[in-house]
N, C-alpha and C. Protein backbone atom coordinates (compact mmCIF):
# COMPACT_ATOMS: atom_id res chain seq x y z
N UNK A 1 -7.72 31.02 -41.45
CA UNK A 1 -6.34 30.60 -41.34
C UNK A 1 -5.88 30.59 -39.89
N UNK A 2 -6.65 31.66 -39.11
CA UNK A 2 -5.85 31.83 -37.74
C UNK A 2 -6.58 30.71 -36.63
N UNK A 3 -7.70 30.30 -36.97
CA UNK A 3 -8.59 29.25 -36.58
C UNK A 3 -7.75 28.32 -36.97
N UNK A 4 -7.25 27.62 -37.99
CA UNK A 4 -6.88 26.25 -38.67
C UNK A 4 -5.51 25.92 -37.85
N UNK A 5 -4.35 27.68 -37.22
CA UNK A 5 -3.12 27.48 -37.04
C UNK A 5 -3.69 26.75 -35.34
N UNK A 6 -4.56 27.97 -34.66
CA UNK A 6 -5.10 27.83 -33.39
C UNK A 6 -5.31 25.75 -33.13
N UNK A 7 -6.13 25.86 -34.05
CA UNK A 7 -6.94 24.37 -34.02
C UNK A 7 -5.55 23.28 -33.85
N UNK A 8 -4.48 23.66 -34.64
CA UNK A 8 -3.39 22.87 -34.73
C UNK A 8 -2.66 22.69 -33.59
N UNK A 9 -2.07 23.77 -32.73
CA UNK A 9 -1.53 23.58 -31.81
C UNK A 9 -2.26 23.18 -30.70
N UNK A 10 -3.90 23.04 -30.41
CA UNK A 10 -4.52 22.35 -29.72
C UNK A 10 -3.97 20.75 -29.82
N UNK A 11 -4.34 20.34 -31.03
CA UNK A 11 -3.76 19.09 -31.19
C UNK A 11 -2.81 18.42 -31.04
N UNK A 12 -1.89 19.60 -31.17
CA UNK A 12 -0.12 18.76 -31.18
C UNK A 12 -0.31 18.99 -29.31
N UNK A 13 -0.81 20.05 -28.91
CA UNK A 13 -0.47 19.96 -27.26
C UNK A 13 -1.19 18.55 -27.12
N UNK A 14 -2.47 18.79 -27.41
CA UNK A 14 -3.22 17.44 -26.54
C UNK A 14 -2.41 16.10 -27.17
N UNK A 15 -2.01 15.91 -28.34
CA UNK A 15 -1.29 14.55 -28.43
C UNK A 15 0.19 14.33 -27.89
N UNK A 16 0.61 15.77 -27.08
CA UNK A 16 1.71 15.42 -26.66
C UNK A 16 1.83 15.13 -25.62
N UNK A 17 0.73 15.19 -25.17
CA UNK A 17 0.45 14.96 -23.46
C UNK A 17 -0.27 13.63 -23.32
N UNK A 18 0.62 12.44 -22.60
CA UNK A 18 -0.17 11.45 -22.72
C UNK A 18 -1.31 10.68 -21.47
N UNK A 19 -2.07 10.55 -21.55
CA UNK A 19 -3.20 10.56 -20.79
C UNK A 19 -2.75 9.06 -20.29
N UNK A 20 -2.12 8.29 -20.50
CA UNK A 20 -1.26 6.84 -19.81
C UNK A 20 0.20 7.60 -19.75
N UNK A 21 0.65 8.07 -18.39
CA UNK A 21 1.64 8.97 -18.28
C UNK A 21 2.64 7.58 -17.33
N UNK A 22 2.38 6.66 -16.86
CA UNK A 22 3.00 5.61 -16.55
C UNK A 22 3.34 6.10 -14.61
N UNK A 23 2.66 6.91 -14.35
CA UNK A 23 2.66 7.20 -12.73
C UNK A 23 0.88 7.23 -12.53
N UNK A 24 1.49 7.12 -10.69
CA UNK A 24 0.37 6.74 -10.18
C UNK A 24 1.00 7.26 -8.91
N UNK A 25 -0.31 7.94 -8.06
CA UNK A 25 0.15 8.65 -7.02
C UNK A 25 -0.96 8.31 -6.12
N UNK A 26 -1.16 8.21 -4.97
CA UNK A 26 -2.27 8.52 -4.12
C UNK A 26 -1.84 8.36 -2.17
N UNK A 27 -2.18 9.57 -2.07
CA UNK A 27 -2.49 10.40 -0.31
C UNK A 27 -3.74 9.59 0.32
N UNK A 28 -3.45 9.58 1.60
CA UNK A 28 -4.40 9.33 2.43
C UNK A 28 -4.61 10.68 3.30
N UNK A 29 -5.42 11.36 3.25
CA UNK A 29 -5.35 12.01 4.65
C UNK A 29 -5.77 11.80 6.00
N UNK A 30 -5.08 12.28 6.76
CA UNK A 30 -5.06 11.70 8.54
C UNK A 30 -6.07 12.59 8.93
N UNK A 31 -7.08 11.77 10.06
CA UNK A 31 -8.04 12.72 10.81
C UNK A 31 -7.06 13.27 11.82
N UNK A 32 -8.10 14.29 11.74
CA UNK A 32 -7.32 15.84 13.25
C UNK A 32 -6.02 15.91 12.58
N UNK A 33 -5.19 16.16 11.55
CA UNK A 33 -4.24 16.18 10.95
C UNK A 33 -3.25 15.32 12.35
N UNK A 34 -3.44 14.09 12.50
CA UNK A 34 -2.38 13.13 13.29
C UNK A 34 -1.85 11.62 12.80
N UNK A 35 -1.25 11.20 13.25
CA UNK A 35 -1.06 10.13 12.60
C UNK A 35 -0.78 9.31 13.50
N UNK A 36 -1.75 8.73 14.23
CA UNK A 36 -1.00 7.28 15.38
C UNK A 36 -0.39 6.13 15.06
N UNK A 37 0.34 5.98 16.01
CA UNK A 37 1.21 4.41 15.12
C UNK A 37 0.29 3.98 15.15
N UNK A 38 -1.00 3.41 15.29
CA UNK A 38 -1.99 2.63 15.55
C UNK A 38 -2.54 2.40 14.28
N UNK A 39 -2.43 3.63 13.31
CA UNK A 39 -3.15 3.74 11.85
C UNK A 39 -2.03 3.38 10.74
N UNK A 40 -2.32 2.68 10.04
CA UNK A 40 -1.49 1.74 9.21
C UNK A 40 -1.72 2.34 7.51
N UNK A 41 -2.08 3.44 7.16
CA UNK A 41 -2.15 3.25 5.93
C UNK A 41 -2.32 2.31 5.06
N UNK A 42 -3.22 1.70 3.83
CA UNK A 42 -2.96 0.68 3.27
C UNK A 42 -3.26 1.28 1.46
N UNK A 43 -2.33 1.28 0.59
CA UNK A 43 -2.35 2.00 -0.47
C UNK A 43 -2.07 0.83 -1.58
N UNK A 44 -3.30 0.34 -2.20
CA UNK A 44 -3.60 -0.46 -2.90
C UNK A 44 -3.37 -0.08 -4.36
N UNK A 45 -2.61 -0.72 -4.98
CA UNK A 45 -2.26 -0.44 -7.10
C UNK A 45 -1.92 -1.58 -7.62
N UNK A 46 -2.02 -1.34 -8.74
CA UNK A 46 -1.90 -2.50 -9.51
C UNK A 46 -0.89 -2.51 -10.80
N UNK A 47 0.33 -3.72 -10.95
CA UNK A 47 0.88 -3.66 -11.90
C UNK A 47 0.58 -4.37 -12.84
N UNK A 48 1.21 -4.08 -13.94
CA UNK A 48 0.31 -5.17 -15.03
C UNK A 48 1.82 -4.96 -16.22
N UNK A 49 3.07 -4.23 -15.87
CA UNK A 49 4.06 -4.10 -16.48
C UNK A 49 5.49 -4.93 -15.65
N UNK A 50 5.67 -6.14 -16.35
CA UNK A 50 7.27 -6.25 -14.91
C UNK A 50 8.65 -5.97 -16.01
N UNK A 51 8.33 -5.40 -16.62
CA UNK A 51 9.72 -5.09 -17.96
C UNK A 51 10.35 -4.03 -17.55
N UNK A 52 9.22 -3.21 -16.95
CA UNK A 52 9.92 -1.36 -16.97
C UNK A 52 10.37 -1.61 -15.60
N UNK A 53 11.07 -0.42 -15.46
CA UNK A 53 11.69 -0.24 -13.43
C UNK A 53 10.97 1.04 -13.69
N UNK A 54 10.52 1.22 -12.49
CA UNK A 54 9.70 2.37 -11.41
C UNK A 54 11.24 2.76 -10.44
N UNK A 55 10.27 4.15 -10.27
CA UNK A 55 10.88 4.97 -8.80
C UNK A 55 9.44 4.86 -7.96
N UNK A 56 9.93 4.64 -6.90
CA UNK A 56 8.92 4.63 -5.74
C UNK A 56 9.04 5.73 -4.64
N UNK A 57 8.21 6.42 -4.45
CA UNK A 57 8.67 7.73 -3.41
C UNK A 57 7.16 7.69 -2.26
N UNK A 58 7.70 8.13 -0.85
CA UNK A 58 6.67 8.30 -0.43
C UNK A 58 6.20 9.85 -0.68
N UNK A 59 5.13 10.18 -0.52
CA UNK A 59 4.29 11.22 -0.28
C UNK A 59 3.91 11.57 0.93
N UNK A 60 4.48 12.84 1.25
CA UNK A 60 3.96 13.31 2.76
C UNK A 60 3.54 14.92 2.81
N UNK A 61 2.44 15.55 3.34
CA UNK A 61 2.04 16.49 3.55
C UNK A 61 1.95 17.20 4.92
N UNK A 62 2.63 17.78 5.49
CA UNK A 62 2.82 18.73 6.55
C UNK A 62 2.97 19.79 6.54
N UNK A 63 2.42 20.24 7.78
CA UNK A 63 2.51 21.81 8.05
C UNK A 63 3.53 22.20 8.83
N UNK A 64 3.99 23.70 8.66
CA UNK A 64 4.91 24.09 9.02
C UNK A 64 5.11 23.87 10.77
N UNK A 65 4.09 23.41 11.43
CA UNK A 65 4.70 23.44 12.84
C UNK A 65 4.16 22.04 13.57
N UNK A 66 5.22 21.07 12.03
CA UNK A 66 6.00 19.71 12.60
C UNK A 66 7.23 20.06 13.53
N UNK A 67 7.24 19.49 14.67
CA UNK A 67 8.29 19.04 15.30
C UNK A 67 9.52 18.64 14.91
N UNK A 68 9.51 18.10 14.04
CA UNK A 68 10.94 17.29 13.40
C UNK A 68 11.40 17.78 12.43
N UNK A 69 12.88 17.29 12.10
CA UNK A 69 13.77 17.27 10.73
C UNK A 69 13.12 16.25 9.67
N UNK A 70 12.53 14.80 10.27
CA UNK A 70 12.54 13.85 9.60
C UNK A 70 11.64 13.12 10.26
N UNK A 71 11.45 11.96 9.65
CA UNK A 71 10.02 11.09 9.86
C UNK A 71 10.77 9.96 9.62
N UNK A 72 10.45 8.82 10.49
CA UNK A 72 11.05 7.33 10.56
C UNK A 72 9.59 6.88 9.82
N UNK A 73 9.73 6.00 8.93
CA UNK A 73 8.26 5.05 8.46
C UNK A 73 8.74 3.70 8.55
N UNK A 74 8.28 3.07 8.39
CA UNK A 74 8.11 1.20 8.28
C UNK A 74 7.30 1.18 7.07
N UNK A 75 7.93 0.62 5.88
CA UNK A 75 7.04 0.27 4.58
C UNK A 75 7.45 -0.66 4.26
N UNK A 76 5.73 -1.55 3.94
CA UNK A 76 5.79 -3.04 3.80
C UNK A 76 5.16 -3.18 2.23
N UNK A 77 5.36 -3.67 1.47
CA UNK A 77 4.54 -4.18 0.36
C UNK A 77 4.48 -5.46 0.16
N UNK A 78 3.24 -5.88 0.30
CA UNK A 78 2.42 -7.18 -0.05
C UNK A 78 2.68 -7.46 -1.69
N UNK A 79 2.64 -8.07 -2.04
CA UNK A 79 2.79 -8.77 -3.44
C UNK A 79 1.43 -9.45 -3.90
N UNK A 80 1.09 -9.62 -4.86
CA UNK A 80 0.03 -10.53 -4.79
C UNK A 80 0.56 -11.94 -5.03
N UNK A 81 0.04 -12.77 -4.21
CA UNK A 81 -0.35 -14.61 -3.52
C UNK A 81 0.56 -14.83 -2.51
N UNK A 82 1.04 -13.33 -2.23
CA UNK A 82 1.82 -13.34 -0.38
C UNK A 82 1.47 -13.16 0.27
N UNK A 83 1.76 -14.01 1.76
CA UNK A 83 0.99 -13.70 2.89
C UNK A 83 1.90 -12.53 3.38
N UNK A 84 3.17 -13.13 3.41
CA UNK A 84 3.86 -12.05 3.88
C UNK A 84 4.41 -11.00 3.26
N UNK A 85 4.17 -9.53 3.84
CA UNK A 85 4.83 -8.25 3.36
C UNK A 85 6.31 -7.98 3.36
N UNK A 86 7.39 -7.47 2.10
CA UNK A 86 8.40 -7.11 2.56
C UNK A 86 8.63 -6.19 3.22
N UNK A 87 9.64 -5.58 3.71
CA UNK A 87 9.42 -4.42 4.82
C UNK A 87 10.86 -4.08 5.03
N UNK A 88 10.72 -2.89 4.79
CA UNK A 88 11.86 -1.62 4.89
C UNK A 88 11.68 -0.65 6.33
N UNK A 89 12.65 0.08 6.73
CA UNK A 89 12.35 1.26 7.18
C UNK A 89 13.33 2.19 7.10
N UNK A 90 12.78 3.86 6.89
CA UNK A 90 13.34 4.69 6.19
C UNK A 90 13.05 5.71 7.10
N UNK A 91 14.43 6.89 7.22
CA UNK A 91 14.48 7.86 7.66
C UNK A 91 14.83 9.23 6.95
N UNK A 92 13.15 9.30 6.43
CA UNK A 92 12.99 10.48 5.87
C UNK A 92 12.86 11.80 5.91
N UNK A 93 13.89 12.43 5.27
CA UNK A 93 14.67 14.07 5.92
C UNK A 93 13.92 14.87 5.61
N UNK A 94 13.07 15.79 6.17
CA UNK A 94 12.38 16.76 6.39
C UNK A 94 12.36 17.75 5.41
N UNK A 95 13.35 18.27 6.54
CA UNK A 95 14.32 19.79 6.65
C UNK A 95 15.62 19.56 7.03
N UNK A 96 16.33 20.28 6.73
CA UNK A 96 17.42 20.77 6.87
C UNK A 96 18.11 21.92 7.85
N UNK A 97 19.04 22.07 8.76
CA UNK A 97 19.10 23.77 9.07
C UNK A 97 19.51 24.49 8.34
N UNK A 98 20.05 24.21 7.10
CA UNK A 98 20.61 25.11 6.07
C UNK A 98 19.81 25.57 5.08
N UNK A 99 18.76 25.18 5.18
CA UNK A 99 17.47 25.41 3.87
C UNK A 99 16.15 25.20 4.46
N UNK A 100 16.43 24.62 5.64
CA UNK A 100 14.44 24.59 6.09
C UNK A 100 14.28 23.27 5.24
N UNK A 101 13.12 23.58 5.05
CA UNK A 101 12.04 22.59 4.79
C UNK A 101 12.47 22.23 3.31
N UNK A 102 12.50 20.95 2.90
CA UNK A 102 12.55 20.35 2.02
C UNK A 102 11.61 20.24 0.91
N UNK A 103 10.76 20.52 1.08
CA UNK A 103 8.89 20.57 0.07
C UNK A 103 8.51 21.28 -0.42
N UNK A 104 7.90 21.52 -1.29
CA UNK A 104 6.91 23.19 -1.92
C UNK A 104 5.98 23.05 -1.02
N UNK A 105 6.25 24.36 -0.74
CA UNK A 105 5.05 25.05 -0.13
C UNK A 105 4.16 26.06 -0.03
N UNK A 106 3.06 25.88 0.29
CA UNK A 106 1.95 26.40 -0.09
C UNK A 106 1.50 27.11 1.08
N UNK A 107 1.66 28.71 1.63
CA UNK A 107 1.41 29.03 2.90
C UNK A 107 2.35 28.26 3.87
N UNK A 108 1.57 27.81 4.82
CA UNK A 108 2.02 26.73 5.87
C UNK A 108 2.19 25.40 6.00
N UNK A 109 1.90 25.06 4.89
CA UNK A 109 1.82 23.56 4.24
C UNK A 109 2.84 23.33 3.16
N UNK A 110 3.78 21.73 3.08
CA UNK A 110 4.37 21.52 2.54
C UNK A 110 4.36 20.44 2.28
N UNK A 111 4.41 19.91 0.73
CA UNK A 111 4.31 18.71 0.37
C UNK A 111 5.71 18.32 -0.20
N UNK A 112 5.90 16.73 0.19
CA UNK A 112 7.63 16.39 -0.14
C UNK A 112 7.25 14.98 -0.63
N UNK A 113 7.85 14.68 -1.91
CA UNK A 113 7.66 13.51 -2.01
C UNK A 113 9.38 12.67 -1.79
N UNK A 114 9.91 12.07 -1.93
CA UNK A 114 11.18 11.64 -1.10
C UNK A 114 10.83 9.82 -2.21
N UNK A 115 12.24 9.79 -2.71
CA UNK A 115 11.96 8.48 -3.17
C UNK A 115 12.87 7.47 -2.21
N UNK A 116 12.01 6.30 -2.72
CA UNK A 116 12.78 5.21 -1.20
C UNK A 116 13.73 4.01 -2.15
N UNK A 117 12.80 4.12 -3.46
CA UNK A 117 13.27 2.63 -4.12
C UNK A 117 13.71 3.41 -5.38
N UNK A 118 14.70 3.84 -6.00
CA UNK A 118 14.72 3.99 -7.42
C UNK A 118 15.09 2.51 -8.45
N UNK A 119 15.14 2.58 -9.20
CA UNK A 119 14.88 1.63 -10.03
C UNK A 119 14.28 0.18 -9.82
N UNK A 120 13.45 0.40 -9.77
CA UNK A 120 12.64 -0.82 -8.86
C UNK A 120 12.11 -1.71 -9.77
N UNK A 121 12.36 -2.95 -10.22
CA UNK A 121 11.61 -4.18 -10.82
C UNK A 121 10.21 -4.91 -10.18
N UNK A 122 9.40 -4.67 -10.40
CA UNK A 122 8.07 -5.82 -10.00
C UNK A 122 8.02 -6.93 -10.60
N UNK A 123 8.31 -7.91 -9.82
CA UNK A 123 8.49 -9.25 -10.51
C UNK A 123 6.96 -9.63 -10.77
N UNK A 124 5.73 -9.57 -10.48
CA UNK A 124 4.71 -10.22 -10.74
C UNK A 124 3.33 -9.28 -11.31
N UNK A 125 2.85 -9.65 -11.95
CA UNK A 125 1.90 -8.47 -12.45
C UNK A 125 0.70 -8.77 -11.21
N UNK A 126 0.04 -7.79 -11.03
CA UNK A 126 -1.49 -8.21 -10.03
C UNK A 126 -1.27 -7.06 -9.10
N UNK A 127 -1.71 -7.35 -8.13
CA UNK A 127 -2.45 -6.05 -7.06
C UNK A 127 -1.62 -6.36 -5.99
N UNK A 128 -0.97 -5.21 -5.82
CA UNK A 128 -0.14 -4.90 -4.87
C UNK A 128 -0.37 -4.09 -3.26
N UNK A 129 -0.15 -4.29 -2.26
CA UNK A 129 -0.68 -3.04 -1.05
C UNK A 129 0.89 -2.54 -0.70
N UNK A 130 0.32 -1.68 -0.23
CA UNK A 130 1.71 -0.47 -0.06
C UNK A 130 1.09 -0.14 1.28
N UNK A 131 2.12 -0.73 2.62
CA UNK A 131 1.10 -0.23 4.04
C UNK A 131 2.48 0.82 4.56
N UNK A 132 1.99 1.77 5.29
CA UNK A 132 2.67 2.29 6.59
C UNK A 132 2.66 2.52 7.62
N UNK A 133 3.74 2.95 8.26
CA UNK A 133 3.62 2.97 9.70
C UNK A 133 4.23 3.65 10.63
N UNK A 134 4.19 4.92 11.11
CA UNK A 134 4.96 5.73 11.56
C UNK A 134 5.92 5.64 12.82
N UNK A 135 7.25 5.31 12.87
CA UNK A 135 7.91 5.34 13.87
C UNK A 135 8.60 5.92 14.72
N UNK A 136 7.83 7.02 14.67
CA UNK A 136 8.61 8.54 15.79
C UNK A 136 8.14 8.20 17.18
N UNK A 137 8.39 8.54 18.24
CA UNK A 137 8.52 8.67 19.73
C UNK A 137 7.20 9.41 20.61
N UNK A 138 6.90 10.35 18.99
CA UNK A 138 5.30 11.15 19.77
C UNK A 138 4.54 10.27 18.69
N UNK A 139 3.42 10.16 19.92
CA UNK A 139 1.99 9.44 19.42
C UNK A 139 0.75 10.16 20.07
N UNK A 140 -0.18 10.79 19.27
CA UNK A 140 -0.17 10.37 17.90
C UNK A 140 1.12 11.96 17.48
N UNK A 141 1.48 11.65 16.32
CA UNK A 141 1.82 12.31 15.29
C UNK A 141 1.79 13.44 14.75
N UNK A 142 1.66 14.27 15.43
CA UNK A 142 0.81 15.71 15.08
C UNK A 142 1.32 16.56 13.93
N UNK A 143 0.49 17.21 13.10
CA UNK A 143 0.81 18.25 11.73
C UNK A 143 1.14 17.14 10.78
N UNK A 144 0.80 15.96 11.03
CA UNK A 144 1.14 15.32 9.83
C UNK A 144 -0.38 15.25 8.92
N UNK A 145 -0.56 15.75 7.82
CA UNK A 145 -1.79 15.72 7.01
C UNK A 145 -1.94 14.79 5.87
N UNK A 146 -1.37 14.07 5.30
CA UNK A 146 -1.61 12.97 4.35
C UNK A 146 -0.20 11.92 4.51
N UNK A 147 -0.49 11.04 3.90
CA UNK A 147 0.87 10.03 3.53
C UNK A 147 0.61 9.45 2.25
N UNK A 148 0.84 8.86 1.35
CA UNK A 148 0.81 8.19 0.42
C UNK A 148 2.14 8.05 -0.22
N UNK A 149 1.65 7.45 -1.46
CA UNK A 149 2.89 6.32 -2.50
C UNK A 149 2.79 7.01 -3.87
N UNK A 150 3.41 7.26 -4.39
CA UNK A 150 4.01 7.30 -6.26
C UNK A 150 4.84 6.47 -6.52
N UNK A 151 4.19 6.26 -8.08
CA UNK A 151 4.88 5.34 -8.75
C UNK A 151 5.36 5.86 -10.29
N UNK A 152 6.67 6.03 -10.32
CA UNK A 152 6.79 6.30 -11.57
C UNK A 152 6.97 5.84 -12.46
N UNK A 153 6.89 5.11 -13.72
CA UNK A 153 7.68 4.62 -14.56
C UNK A 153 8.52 5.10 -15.00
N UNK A 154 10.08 4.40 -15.30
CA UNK A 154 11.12 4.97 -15.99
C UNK A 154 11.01 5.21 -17.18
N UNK A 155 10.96 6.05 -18.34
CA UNK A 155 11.03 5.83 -19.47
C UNK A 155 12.18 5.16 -20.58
């Protein structure tokens, strides 16, 4: 009986958890933890839904002895059968002086994801690039350890 109850709530967990969770996340990490404007990130996904709206957030990983409050980026996304990328740029808040650091953190390391686009429509299904480009004043970039993109679906 205590096997059959056990066995059950295996099941209801694993079917409640869905293995097509409608996000998609992925980091690049930077050599020598830097980031030169020179290095462009290029974060390749694919839609195949244009009904639902997404949140779009970047992903950034730093250690505690960044320089800054905030990070300027340039983000372009390619579409697929475009030559040309659209292109934003965003000034993304760190920290704070009233709270520090904005991210969970882990030791000396803090990861923040920061959304740029909420409710976002993709008009075309196909393969998309997601590039960046860092626009701060020091080059290269130092304590910066990954960058990347999430994608959420709205439910």
């Amino acid at each position: 009986m205590k096997r059959t109850i056990f066995f059950g709530w295996i099941c209801f967990f694993l079917c409640s958890c869905s293995l097509t969770t409608g996000t998609f996340e992925k980091s690049i990490s930077l050599p020598d933890h830097q980031w030169p404007s020179s290095l462009k990130p290029d974060i390749e996904f694919t839609i195949t839904d244009t009904l639902s709206l997404y949140n779009i957030y970047i992903v950034l990983r730093h250690t505690d002895a960044y320089h800054y409050n905030n990070l300027y980026v340039r983000a372009m996304v390619k579409e697929p059968g475009e030559n040309h990328p659209k292109t934003g740029d965003y000034d993304l808040l760190l920290a704070t002086n009233e709270k520090g650091w904005t991210g969970t953190a882990m030791d000396d390391i803090y990861d923040t994801r920061i959304i740029i686009q909420p409710k976002t429509r993709f008009s075309k299904t196909g393969s998309y690039h997601f590039i960046m480009e860092q626009l701060m004043r020091e080059d290269p970039l130092k304590n910066i350890l990954s960058v990347g993109l999430r994608l959420e679906k709205i439910p």
